[in-house]
N, C-alpha and C. Protein backbone atom coordinates (compact mmCIF):
# COMPACT_ATOMS: atom_id res chain seq x y z
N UNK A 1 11.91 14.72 4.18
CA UNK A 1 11.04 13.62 3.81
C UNK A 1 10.38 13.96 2.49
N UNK A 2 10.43 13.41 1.41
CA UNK A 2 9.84 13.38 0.34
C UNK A 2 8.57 12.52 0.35
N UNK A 3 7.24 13.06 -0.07
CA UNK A 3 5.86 12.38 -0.32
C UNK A 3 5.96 12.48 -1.77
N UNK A 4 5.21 11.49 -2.25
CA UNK A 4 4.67 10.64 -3.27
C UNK A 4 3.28 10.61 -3.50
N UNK A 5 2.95 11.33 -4.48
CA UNK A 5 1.29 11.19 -4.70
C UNK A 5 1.10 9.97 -5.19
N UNK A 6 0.45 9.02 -4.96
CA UNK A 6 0.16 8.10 -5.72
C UNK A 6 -1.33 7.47 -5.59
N UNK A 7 -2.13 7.07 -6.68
CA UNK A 7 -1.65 7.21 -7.60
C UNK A 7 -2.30 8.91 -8.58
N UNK A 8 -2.07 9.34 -9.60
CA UNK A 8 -2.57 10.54 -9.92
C UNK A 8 -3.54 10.32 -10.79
N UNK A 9 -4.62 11.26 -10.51
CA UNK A 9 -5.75 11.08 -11.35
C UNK A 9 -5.75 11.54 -12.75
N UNK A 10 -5.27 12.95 -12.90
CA UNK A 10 -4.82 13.42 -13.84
C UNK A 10 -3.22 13.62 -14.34
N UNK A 11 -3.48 12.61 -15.92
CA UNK A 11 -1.49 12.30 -16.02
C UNK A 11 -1.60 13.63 -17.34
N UNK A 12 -0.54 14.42 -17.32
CA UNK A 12 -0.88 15.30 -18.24
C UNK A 12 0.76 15.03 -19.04
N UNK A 13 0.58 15.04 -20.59
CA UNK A 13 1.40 14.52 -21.34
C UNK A 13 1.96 15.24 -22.25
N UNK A 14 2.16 16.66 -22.16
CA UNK A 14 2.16 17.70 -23.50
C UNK A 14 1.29 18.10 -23.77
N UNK A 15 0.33 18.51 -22.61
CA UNK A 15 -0.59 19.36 -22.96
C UNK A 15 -2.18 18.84 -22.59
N UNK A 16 -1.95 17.39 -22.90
CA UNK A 16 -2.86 16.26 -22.81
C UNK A 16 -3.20 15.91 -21.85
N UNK A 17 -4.49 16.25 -20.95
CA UNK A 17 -4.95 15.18 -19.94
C UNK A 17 -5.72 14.12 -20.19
N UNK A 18 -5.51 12.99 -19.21
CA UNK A 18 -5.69 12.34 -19.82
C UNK A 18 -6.80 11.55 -18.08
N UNK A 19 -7.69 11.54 -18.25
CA UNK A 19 -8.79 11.31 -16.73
C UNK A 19 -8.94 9.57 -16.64
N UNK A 20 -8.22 9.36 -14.96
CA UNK A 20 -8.41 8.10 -14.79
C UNK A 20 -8.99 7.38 -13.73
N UNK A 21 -9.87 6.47 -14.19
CA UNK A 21 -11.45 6.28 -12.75
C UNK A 21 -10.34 5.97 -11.75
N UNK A 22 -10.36 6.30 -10.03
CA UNK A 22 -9.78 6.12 -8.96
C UNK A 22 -11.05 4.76 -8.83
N UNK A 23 -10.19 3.71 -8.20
CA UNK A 23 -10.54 2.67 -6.66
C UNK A 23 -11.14 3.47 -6.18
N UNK A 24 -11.90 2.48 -5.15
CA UNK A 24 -11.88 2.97 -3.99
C UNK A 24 -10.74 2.78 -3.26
N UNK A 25 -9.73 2.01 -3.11
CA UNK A 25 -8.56 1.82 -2.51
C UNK A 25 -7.90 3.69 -2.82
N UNK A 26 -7.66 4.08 -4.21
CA UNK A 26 -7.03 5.34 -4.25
C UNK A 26 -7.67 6.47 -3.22
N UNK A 27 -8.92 6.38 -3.52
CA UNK A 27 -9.53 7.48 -3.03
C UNK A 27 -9.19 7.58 -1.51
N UNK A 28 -9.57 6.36 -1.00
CA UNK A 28 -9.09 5.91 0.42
C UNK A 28 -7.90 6.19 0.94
N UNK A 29 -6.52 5.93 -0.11
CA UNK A 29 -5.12 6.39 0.13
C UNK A 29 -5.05 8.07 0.11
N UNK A 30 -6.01 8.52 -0.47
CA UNK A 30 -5.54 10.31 -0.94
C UNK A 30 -6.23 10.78 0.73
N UNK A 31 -7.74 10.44 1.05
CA UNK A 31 -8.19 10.42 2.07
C UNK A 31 -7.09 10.87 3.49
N UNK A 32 -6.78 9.12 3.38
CA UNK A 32 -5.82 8.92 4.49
C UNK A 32 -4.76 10.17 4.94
N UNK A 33 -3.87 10.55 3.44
CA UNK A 33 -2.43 11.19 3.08
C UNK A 33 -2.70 12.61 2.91
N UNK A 34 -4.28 12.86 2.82
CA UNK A 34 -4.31 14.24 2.54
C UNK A 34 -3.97 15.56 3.15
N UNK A 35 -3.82 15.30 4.60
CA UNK A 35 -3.17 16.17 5.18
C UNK A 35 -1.81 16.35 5.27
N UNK A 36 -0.67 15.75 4.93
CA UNK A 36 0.46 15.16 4.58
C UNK A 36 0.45 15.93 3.38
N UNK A 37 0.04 15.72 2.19
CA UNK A 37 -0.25 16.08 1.14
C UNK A 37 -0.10 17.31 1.39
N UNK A 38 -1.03 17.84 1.94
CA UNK A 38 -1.45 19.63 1.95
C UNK A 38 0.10 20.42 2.76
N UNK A 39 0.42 20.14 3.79
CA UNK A 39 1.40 20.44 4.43
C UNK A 39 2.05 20.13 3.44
N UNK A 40 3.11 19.02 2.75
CA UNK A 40 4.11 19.46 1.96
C UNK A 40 4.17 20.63 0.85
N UNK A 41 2.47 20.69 0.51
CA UNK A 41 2.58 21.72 -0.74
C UNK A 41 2.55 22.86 0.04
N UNK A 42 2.35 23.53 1.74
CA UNK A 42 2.67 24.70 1.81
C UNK A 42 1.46 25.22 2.06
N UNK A 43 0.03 24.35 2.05
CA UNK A 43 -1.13 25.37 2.21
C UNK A 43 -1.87 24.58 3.74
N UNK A 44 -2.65 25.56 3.72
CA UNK A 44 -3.30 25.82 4.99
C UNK A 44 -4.70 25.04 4.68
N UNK A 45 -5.48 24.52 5.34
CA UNK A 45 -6.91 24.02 5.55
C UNK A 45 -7.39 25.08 4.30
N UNK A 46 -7.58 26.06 4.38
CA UNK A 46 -8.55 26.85 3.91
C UNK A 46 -7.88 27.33 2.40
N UNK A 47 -6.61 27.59 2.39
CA UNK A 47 -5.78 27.51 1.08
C UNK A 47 -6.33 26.36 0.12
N UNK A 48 -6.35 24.98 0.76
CA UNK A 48 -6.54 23.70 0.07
C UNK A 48 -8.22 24.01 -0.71
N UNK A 49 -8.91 24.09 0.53
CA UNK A 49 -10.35 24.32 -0.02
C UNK A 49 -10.42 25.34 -0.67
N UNK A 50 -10.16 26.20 -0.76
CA UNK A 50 -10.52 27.20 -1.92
C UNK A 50 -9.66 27.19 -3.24
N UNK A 51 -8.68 26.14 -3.14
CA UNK A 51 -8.05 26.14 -4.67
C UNK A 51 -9.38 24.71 -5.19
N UNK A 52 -9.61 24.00 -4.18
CA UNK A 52 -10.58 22.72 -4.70
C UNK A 52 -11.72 23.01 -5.01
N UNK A 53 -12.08 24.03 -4.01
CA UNK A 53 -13.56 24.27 -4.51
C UNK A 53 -14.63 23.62 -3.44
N UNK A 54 -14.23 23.55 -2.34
CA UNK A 54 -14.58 23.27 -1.25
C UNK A 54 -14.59 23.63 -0.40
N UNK A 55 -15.48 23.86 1.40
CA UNK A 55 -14.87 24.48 2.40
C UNK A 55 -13.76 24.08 3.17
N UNK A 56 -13.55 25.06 4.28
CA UNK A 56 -12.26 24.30 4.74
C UNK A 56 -12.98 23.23 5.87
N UNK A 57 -14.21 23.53 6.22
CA UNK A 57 -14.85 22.60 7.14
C UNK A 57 -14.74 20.89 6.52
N UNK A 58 -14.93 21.03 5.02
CA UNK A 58 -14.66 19.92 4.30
C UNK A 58 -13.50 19.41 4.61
N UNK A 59 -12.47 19.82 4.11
CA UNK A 59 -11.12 19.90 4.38
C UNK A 59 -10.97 18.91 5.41
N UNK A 60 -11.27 19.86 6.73
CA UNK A 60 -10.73 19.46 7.69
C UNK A 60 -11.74 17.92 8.78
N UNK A 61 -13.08 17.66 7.83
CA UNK A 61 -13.63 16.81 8.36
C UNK A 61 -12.86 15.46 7.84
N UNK A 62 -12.35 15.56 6.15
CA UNK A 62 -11.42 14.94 5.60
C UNK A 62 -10.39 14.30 6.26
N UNK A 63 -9.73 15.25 6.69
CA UNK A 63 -8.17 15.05 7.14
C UNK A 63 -8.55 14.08 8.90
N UNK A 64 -9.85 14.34 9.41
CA UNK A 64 -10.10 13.78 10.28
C UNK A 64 -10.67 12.12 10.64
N UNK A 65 -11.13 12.03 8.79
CA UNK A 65 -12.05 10.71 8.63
C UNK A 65 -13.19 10.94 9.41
N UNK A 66 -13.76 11.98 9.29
CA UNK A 66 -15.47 12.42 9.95
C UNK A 66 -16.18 12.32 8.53
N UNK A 67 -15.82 12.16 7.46
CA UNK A 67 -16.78 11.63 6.59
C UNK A 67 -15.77 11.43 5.46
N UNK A 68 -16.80 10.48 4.43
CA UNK A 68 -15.40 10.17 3.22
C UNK A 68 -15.70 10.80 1.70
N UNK A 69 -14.64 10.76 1.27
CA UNK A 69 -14.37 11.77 0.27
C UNK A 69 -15.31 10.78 -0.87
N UNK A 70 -15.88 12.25 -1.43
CA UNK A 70 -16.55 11.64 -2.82
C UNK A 70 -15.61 11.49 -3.93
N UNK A 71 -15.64 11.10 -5.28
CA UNK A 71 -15.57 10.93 -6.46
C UNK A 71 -15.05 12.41 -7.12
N UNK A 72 -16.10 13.53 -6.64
CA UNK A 72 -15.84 14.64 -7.23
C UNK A 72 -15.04 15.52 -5.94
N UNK A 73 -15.08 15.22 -5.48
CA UNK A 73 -13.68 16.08 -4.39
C UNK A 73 -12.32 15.36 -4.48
N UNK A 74 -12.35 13.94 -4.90
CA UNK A 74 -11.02 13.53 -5.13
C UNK A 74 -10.62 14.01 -6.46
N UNK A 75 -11.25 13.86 -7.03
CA UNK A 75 -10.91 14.71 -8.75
C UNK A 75 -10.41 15.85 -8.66
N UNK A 76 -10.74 16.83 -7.56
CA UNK A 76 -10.82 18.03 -7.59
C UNK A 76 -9.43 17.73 -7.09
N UNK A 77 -9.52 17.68 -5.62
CA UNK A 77 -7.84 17.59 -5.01
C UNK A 77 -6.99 16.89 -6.03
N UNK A 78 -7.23 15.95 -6.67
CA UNK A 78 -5.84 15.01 -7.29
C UNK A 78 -5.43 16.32 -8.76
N UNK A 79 -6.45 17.43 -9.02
CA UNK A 79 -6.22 18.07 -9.97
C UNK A 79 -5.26 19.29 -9.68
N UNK A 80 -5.74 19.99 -8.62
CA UNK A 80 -5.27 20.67 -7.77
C UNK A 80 -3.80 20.26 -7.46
N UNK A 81 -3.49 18.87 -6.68
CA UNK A 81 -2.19 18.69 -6.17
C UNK A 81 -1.09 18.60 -7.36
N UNK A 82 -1.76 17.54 -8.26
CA UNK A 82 -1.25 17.35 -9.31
C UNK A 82 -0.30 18.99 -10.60
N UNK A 83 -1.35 20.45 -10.17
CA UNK A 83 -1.00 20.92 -10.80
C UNK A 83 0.27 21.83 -10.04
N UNK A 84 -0.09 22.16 -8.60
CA UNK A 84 0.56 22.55 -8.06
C UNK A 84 2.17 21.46 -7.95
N UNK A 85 1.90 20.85 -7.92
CA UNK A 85 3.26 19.57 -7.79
C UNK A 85 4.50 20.28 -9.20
N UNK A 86 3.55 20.23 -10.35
CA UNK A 86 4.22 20.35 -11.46
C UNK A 86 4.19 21.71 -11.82
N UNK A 87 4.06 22.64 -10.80
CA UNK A 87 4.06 23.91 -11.02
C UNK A 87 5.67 24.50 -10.21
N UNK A 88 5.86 23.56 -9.00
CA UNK A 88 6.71 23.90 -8.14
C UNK A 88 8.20 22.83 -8.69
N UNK A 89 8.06 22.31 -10.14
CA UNK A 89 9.07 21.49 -11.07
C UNK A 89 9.44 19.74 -10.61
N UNK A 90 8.28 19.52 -9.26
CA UNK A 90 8.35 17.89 -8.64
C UNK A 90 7.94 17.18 -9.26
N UNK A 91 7.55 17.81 -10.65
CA UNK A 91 6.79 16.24 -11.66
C UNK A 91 7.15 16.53 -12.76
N UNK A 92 7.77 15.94 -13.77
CA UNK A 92 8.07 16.08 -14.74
C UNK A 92 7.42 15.67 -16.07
């Protein structure tokens, strides 16, 4: 099964990032997918939070919808997934 980040917060272009305001609809979709998300890239609750900068209690209240993701934790994860994605050659 192949996942699809969509959409990405940070589009990086040659070097260039380039920062783009999320919906609330996005934030809501990363929310939803984020555990999906984390499992395809290979990390664990606590892997995720400490590359984000978060706990894993975060994490995992996330992945539960026990509370909703801010502005600056989606930035963080969409930076995070985003780099790891194009680290492992899935984004070009």
């Amino acid at each position: 099964r192949c996942l699809t980040v969509s959409p990405f917060l940070v589009l990086i272009f040659g070097g260039l990032r380039m920062m783009v305001i999320p919906s609330e609809k996005d934030i809501t979709y990363i929310q939803e997918h984020i555990k999906d998300i984390r499992k395809s890239l290979g990390l664990s609750q606590g892997d995720l939070a400490k590359l984000v900068g978060i706990s894993r209690i975060t994490i995992n209240r996330l992945e539960n919808n026990h509370c909703y993701m801010t502005l600056q934790q989606y930035n963080a994860v969409m930076y995070v997934v985003t780099k790891l994605i194009k680290e492992k050659g899935d984004l070009e």
